[in-house]
Protein backbone atom coordinates (compact mmCIF):
# COMPACT_ATOMS: atom_id res chain seq x y z
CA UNK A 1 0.00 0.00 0.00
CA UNK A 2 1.68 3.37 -1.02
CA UNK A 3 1.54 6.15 1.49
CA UNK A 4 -0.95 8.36 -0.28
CA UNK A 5 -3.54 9.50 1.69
CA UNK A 6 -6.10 9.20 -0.45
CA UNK A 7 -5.11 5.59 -1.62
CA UNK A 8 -8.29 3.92 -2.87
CA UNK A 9 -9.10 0.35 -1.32
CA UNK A 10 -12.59 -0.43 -2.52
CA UNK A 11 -14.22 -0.24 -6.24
CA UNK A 12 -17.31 -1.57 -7.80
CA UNK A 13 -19.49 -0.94 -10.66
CA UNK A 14 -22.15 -1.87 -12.05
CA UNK A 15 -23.52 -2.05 -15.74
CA UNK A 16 -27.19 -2.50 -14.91
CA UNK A 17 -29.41 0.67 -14.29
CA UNK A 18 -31.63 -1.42 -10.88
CA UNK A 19 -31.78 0.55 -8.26
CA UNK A 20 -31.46 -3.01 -6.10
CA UNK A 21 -27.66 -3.23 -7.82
CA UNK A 22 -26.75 0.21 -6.53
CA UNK A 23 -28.09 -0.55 -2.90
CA UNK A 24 -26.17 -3.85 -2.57
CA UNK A 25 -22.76 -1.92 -4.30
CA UNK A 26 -23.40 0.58 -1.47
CA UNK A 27 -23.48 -2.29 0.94
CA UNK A 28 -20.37 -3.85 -0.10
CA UNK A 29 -18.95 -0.41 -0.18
CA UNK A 30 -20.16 0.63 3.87
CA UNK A 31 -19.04 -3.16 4.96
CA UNK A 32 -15.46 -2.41 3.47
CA UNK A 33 -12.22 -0.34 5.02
CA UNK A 34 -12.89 3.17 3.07
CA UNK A 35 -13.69 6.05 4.89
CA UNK A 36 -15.28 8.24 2.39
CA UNK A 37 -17.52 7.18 -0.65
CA UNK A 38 -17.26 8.62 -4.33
CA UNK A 39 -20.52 7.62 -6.15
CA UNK A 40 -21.38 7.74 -9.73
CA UNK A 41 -24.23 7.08 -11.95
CA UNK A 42 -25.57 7.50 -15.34
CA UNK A 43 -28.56 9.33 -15.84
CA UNK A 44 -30.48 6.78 -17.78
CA UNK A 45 -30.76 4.74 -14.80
CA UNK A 46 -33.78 7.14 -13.92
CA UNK A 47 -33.19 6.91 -10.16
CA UNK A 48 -35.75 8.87 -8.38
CA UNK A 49 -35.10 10.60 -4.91
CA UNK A 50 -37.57 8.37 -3.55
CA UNK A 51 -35.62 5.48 -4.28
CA UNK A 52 -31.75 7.04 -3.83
CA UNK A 53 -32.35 9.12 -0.82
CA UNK A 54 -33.16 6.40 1.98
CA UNK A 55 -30.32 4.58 1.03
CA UNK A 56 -27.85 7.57 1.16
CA UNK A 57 -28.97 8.98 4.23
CA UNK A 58 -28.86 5.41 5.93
CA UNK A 59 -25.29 5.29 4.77
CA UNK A 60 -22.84 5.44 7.69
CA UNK A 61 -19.73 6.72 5.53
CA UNK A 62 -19.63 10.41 3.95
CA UNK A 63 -20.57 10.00 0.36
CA UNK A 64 -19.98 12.77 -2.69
CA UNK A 65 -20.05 12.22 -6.46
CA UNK A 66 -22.68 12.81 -9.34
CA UNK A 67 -24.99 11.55 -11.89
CA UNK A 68 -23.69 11.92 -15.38
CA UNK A 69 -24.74 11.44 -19.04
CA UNK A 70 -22.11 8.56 -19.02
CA UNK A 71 -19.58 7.00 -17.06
CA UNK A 72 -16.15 5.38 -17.77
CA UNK A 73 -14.42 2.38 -16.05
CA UNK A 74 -10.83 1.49 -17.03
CA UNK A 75 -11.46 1.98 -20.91
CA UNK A 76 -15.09 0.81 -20.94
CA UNK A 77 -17.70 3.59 -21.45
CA UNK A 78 -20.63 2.79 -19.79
CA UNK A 79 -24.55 4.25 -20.76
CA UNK A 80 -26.11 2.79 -17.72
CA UNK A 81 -24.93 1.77 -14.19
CA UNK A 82 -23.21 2.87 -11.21
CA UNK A 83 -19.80 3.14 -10.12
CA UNK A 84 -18.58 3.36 -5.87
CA UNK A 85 -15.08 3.99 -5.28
CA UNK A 86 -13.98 4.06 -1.63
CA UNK A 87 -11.35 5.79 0.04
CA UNK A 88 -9.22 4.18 2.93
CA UNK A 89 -8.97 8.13 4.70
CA UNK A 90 -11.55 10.49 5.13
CA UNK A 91 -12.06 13.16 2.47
CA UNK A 92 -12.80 16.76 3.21
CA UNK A 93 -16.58 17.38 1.91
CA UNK A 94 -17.73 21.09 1.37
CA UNK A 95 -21.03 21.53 -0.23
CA UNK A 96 -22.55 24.98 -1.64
CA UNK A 97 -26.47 24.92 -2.02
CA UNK A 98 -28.61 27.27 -3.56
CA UNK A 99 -25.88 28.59 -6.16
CA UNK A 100 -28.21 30.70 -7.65
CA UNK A 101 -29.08 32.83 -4.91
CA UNK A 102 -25.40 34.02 -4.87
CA UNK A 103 -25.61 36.14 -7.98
CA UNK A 104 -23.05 38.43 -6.85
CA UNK A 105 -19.11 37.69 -6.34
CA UNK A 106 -19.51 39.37 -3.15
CA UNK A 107 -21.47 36.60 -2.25
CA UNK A 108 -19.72 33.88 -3.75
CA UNK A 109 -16.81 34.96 -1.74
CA UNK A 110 -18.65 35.18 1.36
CA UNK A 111 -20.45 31.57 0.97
CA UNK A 112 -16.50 30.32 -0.09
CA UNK A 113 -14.91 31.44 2.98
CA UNK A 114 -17.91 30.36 5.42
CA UNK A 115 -18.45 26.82 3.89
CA UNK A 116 -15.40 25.76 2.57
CA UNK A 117 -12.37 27.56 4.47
CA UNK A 118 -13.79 28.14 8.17
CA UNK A 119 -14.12 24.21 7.72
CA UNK A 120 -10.94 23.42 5.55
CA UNK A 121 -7.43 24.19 4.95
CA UNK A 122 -6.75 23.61 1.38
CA UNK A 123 -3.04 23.55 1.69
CA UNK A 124 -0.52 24.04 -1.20
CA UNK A 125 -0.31 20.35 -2.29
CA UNK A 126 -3.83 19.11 -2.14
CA UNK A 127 -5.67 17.82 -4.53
CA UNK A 128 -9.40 19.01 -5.38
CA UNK A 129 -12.35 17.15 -7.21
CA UNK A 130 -15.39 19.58 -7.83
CA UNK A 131 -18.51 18.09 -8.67
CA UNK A 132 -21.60 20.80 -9.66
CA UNK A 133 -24.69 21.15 -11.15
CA UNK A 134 -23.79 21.75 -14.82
CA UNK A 135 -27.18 24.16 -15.52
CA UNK A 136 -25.80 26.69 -12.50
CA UNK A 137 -25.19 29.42 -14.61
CA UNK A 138 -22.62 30.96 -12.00
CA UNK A 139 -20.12 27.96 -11.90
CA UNK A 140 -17.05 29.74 -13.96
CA UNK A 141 -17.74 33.03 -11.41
CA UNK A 142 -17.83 30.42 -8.66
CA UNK A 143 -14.06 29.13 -9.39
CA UNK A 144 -12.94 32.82 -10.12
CA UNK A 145 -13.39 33.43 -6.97
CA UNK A 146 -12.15 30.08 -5.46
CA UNK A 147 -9.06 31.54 -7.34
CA UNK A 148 -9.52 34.43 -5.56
CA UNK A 149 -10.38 33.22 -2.16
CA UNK A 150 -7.40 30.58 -2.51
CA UNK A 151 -4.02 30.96 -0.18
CA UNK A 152 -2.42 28.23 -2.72
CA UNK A 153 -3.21 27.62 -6.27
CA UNK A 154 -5.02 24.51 -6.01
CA UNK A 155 -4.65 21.53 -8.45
CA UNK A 156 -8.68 20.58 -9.41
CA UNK A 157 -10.17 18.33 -11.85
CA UNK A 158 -14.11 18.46 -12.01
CA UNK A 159 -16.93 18.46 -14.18
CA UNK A 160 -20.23 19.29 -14.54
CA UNK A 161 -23.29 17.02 -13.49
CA UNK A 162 -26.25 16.40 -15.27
CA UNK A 163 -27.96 15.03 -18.51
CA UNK A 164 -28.21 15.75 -22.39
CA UNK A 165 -31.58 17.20 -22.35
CA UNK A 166 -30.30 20.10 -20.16
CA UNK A 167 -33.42 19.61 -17.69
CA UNK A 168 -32.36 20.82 -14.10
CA UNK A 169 -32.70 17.24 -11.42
CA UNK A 170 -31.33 16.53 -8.66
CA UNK A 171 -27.88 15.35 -9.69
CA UNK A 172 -25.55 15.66 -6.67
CA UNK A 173 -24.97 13.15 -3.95
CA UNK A 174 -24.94 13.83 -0.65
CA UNK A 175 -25.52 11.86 2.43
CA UNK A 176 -28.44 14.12 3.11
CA UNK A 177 -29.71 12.68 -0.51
CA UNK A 178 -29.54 13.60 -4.12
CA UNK A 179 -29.71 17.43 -5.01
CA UNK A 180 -29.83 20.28 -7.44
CA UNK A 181 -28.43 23.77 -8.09
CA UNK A 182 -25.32 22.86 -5.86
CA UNK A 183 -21.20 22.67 -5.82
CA UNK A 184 -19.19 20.01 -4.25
CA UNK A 185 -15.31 21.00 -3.04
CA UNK A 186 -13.61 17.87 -2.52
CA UNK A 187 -10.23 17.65 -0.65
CA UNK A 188 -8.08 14.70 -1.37
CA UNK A 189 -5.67 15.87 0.89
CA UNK A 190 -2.92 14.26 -1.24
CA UNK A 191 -0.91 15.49 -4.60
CA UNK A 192 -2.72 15.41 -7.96
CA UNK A 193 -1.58 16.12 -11.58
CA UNK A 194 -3.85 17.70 -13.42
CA UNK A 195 -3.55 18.05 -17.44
CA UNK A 196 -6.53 19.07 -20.08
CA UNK A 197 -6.47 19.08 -23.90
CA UNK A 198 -8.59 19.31 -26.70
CA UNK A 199 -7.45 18.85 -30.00
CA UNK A 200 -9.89 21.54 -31.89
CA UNK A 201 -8.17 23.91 -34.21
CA UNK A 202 -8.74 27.29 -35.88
CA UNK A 203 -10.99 27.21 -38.82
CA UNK A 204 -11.72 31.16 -39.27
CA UNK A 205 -11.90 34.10 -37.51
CA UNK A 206 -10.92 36.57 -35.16
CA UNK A 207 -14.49 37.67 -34.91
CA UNK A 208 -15.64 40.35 -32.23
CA UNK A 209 -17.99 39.55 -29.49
CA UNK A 210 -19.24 43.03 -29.89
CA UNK A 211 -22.35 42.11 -27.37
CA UNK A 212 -22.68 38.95 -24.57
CA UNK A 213 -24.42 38.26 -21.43
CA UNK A 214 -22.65 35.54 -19.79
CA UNK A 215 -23.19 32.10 -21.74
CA UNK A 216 -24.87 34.04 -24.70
CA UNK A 217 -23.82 35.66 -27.25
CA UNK A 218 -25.65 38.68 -28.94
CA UNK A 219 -23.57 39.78 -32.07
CA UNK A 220 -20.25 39.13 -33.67
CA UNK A 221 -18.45 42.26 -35.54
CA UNK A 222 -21.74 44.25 -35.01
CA UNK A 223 -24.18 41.44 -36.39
CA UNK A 224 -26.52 39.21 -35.30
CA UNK A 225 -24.04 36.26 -33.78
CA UNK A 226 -26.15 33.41 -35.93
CA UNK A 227 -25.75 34.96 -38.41
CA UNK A 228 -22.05 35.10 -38.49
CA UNK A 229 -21.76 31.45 -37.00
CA UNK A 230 -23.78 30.23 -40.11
CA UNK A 231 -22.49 31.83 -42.83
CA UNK A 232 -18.79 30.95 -41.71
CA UNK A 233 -19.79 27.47 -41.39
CA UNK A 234 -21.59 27.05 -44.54
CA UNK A 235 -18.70 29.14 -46.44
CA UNK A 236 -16.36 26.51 -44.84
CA UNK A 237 -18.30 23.26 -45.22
CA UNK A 238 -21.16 21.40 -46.77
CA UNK A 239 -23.67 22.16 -44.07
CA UNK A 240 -26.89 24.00 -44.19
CA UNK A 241 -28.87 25.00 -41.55
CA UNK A 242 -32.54 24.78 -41.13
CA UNK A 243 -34.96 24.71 -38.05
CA UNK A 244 -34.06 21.88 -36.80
CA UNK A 245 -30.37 21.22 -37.11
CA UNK A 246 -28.45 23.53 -35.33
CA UNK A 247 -27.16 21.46 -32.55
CA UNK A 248 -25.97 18.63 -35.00
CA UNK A 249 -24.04 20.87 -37.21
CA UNK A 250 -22.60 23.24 -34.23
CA UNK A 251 -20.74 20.04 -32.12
CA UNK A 252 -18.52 19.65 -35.07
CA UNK A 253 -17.66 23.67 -34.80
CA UNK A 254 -17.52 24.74 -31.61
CA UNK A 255 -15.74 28.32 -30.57
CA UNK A 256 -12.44 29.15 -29.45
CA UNK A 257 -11.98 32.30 -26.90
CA UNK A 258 -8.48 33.29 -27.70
CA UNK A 259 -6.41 33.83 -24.01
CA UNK A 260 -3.36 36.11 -23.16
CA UNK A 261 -0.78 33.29 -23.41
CA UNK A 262 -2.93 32.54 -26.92
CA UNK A 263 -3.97 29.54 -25.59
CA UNK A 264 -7.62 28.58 -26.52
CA UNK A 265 -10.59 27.92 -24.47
CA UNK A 266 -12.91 26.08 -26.38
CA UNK A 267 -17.01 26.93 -25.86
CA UNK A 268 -19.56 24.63 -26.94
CA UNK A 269 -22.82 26.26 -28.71
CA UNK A 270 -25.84 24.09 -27.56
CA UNK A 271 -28.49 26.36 -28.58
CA UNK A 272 -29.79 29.16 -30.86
CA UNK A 273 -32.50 31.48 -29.90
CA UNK A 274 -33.63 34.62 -31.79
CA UNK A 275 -30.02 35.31 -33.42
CA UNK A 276 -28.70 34.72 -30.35
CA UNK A 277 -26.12 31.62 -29.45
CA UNK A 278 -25.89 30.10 -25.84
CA UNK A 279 -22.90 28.48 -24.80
CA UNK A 280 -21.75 26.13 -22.08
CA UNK A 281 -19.12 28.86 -20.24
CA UNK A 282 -19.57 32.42 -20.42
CA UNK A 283 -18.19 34.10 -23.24
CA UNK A 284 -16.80 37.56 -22.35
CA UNK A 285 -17.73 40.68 -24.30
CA UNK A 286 -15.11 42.60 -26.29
CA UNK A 287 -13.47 39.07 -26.37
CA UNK A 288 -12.07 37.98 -29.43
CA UNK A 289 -13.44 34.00 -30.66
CA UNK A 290 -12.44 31.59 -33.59
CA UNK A 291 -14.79 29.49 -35.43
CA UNK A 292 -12.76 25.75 -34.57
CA UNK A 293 -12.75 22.70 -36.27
CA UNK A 294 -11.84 19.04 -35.31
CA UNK A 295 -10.74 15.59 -37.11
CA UNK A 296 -10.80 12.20 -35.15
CA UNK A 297 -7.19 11.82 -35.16
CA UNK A 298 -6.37 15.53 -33.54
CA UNK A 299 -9.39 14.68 -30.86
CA UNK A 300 -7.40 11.34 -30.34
CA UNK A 301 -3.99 12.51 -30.10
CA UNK A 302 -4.78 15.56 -27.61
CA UNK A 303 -6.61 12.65 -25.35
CA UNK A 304 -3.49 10.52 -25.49
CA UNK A 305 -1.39 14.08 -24.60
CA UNK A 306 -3.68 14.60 -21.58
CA UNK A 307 -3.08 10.59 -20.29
CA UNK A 308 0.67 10.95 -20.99
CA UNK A 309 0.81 14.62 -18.70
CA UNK A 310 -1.67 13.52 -16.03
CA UNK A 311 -0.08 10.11 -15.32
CA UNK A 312 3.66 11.56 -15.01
CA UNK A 313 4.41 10.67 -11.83
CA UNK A 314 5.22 12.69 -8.70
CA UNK A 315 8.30 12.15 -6.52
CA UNK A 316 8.59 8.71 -8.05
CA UNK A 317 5.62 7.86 -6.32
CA UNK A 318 2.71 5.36 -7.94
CA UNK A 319 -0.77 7.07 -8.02
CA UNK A 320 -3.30 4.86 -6.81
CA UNK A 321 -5.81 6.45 -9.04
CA UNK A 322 -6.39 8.35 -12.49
CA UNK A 323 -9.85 10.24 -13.18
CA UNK A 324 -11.09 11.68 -16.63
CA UNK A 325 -13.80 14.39 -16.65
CA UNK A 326 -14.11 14.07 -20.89
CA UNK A 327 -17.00 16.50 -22.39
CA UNK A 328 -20.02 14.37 -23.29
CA UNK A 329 -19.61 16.47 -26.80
CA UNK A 330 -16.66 14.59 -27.77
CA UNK A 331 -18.38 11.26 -27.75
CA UNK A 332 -21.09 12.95 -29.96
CA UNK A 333 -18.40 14.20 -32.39
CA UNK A 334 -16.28 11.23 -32.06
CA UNK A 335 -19.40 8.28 -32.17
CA UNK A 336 -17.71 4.98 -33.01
CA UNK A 337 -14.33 6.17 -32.58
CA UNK A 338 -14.89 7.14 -29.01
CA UNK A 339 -13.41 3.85 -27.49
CA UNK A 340 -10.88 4.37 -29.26
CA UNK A 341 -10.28 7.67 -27.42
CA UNK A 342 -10.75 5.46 -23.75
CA UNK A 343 -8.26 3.39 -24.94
CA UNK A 344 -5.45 6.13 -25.64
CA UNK A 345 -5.90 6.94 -22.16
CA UNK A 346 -5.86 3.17 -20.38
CA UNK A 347 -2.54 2.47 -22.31
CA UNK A 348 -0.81 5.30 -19.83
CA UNK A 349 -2.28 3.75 -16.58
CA UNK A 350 -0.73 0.63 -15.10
CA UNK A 351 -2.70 -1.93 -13.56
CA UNK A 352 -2.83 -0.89 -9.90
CA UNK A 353 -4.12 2.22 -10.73
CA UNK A 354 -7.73 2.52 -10.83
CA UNK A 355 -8.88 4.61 -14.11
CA UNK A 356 -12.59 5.77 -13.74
CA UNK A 357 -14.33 9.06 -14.99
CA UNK A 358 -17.40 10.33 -16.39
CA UNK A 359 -18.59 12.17 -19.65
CA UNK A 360 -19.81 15.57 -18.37
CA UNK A 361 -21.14 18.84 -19.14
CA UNK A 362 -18.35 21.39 -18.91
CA UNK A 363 -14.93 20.35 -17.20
CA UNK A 364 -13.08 22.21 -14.70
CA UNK A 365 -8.62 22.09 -14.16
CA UNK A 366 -6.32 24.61 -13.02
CA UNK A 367 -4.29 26.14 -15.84
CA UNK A 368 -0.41 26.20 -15.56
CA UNK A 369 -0.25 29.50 -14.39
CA UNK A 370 -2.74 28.42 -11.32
CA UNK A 371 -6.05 29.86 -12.64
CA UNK A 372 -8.73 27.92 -12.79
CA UNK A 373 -10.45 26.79 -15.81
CA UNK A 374 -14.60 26.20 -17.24
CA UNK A 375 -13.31 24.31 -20.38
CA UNK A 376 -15.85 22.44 -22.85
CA UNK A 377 -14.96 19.78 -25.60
CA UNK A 378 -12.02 19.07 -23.50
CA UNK A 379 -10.58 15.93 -21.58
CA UNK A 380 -9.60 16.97 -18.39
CA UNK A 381 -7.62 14.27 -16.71
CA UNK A 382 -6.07 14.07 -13.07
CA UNK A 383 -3.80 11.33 -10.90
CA UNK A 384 -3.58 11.16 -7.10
């Protein structure tokens, strides 16, 4: 057993979406050595609070985790199921309700320093899994200010919770039961290495956000932002819009905010509305975005980039476990190929390691110069 504190002694999973499976994993789970529970599960199982709820608040160990579109286990995807991973040390759990009653930073930053560091000390080489409700629409002014609020930079892998038809549920657990509108902070207490990629590239553009309001965005150069979007990507491609279609053509060209270091932050457009485009992640006005394109292989390759960084160990030390927060987009872009994207990633994690993850709605990492990230189309990987 290596020293790491957050050294994971239990795992199960199942494929089957019966709530009876998930009861007896969570058995096996309390019955074990692990202190502190991280529980998964796909949305298509269709667990209701009146089923889940009992069972977590009857459970004697502190539990955390999500329900996602889709989960991963070693290189398996998996459309239905649960998965239980137990820790053999206590986890720090901080939990924000209500996120969108805090619609100011002021009290963000208030609701960060009472919940999460009156209670914790996130030191300067812990790890941090955040787990939220992906339809928040305050989660990237949320980790601004956990930036902010933050003594240390913090390494943090997380991802948002939720399913495809972007209907708010209750999606977080907790041991008081599953909830809603809500932010999990998760201390490993031990060392993590973070890394994210992408693999989408520049099609087009500069173009102006000459008018936003957080996730949507108004006009580009002056001009109704549709309309921009649509004739770039029908100038650049065979598509053609019609009523119907926009979500099918836009995952193959999402946008690109272009960063100071001229890095690029990719933003997924999930829906059009009177000229208007919303995006998962606010898009800043006066910001300048790229129309970005993909191919399988570049989607691939970034993946295997991500394993490669995330997996490099720390003071020669073995990590005891790898987790992947990959955007449920790429699977949608990447259909039959997608395993092949699981399996780019397994080939950098040895045996002992346990490699888990889920396909979510928005992932959150720290970027190399500490600041932490709301990426989309991204694979957001991290080792402890």
């Amino acid at each position: 057993m290596s020293n790491n504190m957050s050294s994971i002694i239990f795992t199960w999973h199942s494929n089957r979406e019966s709530i009876d499976d998930f009861s007896h994993g969570l058995s096996l789970a309390q019955e074990s050595e692990a202190s502190s529970l991280l529980v998964l599960a796909c949305h298509d199982n269709h667990f209701t609070i009146e089923q889940v709820n009992p069972l977590l608040s009857r459970c004697s160990l502190p539990v955390f985790g999500g329900v996602y579109p889709k989960l991963i286990y070693k290189n398996q995807l998996m459309s239905q199921g649960c998965i239980i991973i137990g820790f053999q040390q206590a986890v720090e759990i901080n939990l924000l309700t209500q996120l969108s009653k805090l619609v100011t930073d002021e009290a963000l930053e208030q609701a960060i320093e009472q919940s999460l560091f009156k209670q914790s000390q996130l030191g300067d080489s812990d790890g941090v899994l955040m787990f939220y409700d992906a339809l928040i629409d305050n989660a990237e002014n949320f980790i601004d200010c956990l930036f902010e609020c933050s003594d240390y930079p913090l390494d943090i892998i997380g991802g948002g919770a939720g399913n495809l038809a972007f209907t708010q549920e209750p999606c977080i657990f907790t041991n008081q039961g599953l909830i809603f509108d809500a932010i999990q902070i998760v201390n490993l207490k031990s060392k993590m290495t973070t890394a994210a990629t992408h693999g989408w590239q520049i099609l087009q553009g500069p173009f102006l956000v000459s008018e936003a309001e957080k996730q949507t965005i108004k006009s580009l150069d002056y001009q109704p932002a549709f309309d921009i979007y649509k004739a770039a990507i029908e100038d650049a491609s065979a598509y053609r819009f019609n009523e119907s279609n926009f979500f099918d053509i836009a995952k193959n060209f999402p946008l690109g905010i272009e960063r100071i270091n001229s890095k690029i932050v990719v933003r997924d457009p999930i829906l059009v509305h009177e000229g208007n485009i919303q995006c998962v992640g606010n898009i800043p006005a006066n910001s300048m975005v790229y129309l970005l394109k993909g191919s399988i292989e570049s989607l691939l390759f970034s993946a295997e980039q991500a394993a490669i960084s995330a997996t490099k160990k720390i003071d020669e030390r073995d990590f005891s476990a790898t987790m992947i927060f990959d955007c449920i987009s790429r699977i949608l872009y990447l259909e039959d190929n997608f395993g092949r994207e699981l399996d780019a990633i397994a080939k950098h994690c040895h045996d002992q390691q346990v490699l888990f993850g889920v396909l979510s709605l928005g992932e959150i990492v720290n970027s190399e110069s500490g600041a932490i990230r709301l990426l989309n189309k991204s694979t957001v990987i991290g080792s402890w």
